[in-house]
Each structure stands twice: as structure tokens, then as C-alpha cells.
Protein backbone atom coordinates (compact mmCIF):
# COMPACT_ATOMS: atom_id res chain seq x y z
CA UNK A 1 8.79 -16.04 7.09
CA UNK A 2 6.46 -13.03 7.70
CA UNK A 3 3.12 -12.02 5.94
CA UNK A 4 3.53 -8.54 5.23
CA UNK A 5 0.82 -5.80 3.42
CA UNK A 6 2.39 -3.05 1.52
CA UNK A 7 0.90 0.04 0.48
CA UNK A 8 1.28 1.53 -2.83
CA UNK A 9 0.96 5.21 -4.25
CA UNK A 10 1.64 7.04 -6.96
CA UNK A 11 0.41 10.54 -8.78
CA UNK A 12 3.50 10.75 -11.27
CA UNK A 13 3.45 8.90 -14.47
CA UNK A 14 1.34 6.57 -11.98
CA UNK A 15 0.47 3.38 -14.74
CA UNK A 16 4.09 3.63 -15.44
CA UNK A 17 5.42 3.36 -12.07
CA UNK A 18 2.88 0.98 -10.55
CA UNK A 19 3.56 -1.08 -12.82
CA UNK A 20 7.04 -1.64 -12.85
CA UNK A 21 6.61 -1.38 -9.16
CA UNK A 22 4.51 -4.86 -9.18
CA UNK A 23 6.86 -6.19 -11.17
CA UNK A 24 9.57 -5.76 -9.01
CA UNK A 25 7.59 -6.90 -6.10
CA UNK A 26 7.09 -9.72 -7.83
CA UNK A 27 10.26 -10.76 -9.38
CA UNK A 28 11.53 -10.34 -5.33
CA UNK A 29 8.73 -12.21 -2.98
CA UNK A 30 6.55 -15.33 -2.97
CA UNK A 31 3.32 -15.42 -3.01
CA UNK A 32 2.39 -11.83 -4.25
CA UNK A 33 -0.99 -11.08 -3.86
CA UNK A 34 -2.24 -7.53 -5.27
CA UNK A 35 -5.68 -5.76 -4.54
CA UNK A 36 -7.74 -3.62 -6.96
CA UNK A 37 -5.99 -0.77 -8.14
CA UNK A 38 -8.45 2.26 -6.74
CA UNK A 39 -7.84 5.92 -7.62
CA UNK A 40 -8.01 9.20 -4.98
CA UNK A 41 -7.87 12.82 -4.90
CA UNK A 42 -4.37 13.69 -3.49
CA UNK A 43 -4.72 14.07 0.09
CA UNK A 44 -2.17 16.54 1.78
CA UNK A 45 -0.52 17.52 -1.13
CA UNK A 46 -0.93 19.00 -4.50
CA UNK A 47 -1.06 17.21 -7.49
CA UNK A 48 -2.71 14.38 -9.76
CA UNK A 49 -5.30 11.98 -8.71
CA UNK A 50 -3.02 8.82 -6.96
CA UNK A 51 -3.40 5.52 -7.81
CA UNK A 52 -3.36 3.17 -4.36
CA UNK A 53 -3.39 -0.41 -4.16
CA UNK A 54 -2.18 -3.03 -1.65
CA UNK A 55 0.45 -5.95 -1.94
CA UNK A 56 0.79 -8.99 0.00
CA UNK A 57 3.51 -11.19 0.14
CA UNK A 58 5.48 -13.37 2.35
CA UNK A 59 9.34 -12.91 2.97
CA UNK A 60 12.02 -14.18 4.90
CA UNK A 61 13.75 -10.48 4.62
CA UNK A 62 13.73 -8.83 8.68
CA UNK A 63 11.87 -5.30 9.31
CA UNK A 64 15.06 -3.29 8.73
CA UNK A 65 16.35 -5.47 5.33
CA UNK A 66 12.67 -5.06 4.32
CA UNK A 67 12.14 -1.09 4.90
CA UNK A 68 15.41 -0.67 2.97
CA UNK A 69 14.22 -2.84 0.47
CA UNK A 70 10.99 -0.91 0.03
CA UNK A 71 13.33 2.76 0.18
CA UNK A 72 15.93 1.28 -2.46
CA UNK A 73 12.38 0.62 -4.89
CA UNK A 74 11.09 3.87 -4.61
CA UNK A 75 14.63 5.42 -5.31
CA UNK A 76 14.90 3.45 -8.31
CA UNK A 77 11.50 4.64 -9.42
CA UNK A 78 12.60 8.48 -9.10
CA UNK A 79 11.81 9.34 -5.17
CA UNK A 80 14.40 11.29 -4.03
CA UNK A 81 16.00 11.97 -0.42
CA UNK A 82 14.75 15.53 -0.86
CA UNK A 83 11.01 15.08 -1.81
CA UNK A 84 8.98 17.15 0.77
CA UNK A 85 6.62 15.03 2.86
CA UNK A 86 3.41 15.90 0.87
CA UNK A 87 4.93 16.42 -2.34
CA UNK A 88 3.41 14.37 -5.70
CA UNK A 89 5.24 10.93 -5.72
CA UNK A 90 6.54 8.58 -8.32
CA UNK A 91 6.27 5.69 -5.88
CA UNK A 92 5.25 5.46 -1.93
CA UNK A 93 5.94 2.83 -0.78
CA UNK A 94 4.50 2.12 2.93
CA UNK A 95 4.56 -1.26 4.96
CA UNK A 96 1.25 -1.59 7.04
CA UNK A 97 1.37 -4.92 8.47
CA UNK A 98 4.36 -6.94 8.85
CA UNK A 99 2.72 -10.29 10.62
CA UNK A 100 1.06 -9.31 13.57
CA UNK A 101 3.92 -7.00 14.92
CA UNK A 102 2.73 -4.25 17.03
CA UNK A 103 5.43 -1.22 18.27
CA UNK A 104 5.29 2.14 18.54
CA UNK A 105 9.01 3.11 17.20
CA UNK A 106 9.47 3.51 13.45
CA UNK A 107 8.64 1.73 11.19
CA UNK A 108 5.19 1.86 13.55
CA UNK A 109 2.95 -0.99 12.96
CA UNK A 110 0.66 -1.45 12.50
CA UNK A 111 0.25 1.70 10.16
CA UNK A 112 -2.30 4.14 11.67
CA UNK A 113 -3.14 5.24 7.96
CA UNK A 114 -5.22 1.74 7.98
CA UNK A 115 -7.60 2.99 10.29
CA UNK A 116 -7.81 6.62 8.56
CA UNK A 117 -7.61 6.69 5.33
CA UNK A 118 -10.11 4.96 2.57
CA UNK A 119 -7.08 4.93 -0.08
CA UNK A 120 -5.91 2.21 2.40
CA UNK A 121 -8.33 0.61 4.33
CA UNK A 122 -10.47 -0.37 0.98
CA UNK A 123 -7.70 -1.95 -0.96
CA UNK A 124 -6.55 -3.81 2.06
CA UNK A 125 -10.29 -4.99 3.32
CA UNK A 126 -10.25 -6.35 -0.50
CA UNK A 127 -7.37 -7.95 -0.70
CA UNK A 128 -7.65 -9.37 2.60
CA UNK A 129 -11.24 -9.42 4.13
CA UNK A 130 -10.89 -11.58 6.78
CA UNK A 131 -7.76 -10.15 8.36
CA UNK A 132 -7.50 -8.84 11.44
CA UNK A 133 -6.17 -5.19 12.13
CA UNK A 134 -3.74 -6.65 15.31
CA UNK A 135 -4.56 -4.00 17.64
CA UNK A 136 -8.19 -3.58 17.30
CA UNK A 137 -9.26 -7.55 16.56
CA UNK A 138 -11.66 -6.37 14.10
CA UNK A 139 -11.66 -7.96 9.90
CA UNK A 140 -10.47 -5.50 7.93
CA UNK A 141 -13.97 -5.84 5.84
CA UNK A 142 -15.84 -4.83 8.97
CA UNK A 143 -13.24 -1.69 9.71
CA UNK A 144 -14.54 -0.65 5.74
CA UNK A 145 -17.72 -1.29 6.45
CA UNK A 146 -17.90 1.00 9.15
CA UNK A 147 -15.95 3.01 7.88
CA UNK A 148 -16.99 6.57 7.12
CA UNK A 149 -16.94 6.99 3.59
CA UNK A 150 -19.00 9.91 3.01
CA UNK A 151 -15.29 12.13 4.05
CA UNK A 152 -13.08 10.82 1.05
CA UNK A 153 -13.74 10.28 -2.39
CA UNK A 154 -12.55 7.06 -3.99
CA UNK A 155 -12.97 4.78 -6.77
CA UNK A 156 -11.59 2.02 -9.02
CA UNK A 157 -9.54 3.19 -11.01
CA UNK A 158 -10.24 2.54 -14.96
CA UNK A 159 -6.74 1.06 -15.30
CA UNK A 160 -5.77 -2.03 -13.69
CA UNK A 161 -2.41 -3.58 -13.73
CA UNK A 162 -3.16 -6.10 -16.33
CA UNK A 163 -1.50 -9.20 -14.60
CA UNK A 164 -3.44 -8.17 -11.75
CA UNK A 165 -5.57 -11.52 -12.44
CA UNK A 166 -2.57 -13.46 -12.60
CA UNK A 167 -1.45 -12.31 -9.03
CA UNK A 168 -4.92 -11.72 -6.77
């Protein structure tokens, strides 16, 4: 069994799709833990404000059955094959920690986003404060704490999933 942290965006119909997103997430893993949902200007790409939030959950599924796992949900939600890289997104859907694997050949882990980007670090250091980041050693509430926050705008968003109590 592996404790994994996925990330979760979306800037298309995003209520709708996170949503049914947690549900499936849900309905397939044990133990699903979700953080705050928290709501960003689009970074590299055009488009609504994204909603991001993180999952945790614990599966028996291996790296490969789980990244097609995660590619077969965001297909079902509308991402297609084609999307460009930065294009607006129904559902992105991006593993970050999958126990405390570290390798440098895809899917990398951990994700370097964690270490960059406040959409993910802050949902992450809420979900899970006193994890550690597996390279660095350091809580993930001490990585936000330090973390400079004064170079991306974020906030909580004014919708939450409302099971989200049910799950955190």
C-alpha cells in the first residue's frame, strides 16, 4: 500500500469537474483525505481563475496502474490527447508524492511544482503539515512558511466541495 498526494486543477466548468473528480477519487481509494479547495490566477496559460486542491489517499494500485488511472479520470472529465500543455483544463490531474519515492524519470517524484508553485505547496502544507518533502527533509508547513508568497496570488476559494468535511 502506498500514501500518495494528488494534485488537482481545473479552470473549465471547475465546481462541476472537481467535484465529480472527488467523487471518483473517492468511490476508487481508501482513506481519501482532501485539502481546502484554494483558487489562482491561471499560471502559463490563458483562461479562468483554477481551482487547486490536494488529495490523499492510500492504494495498493503500482506507479504505472496509478498514472493511467489518474489519465483515464481526466479523459473522462473532457481532457483530451490534443490539449496543448498550457491550455485551460477540465481536470489536471498530477501525482506529487507517491510514498517517499524519489526518481528522476517520468512520472518524476517528487513533483518539483511542490517546491514552486503556491497553488500546490499551500493545499498540500494543509492537508498534510507535518509531512516531509522526501528530498529536502523539511514539513511541508515550514516549506509554506518560507515560502515566498508575495510572487503568486492565491486564496480560498468561496466554493468548497461540500463533503469536503466528510473527507478532511
Amino acid at each position: 500500500m502506498a500514501l500518495v498526494y494528488i494534485g488537482i486543477g481545473s479552470n473549465i466548468d471547475k465546481e462541476y469537474h472537481v467535484a465529480n473528480a472527488l467523487r471518483d477519487l473517492d468511490n476508487m481509494f481508501d482513506g481519501c483525505r482532501i485539502s481546502p479547495i484554494f483558487e489562482s490566477a491561471a499560471v502559463n496559460c490563458t483562461g479562468d481563475n483554477y481551482y487547486n486542491l490536494v488529495v490523499e489517499f492510500i492504494t495498493s494500485l503500482s506507479l504505472s496502474e496509478l498514472m493511467q488511472c489518474l489519465k483515464d479520470l481526466e479523459i473522462t472529465h473532457g481532457r483530451k490527447a490534443t490539449d496543448r500543455r498550457y491550455a485551460p483544463r477540465t481536470l489536471d490531474l498530477d501525482l506529487l508524492l507517491f510514498d517517499n519515492i524519489i526518481q528522476s524519470e517520468k512520472p518524476i517524484l517528487p513533483r518539483a511544482e511542490i517546491l514552486y508553485h503556491a497553488f500546490v505547496l499551500w493545499p498540500l502544507a494543509e492537508l498534510a503539515p507535518d509531512l516531509c518533502h522526501p528530498v529536502s527533509g523539511i514539513s511541508m508547513a515550514e516549506l509554506w512558511r518560507d515560502f515566498d508568497k508575495s510572487t503568486q496570488v492565491l486564496m480560498l476559494a468561496k466554493w468548497q466541495w461540500p463533503k469536503i468535511a466528510e473527507l478532511a
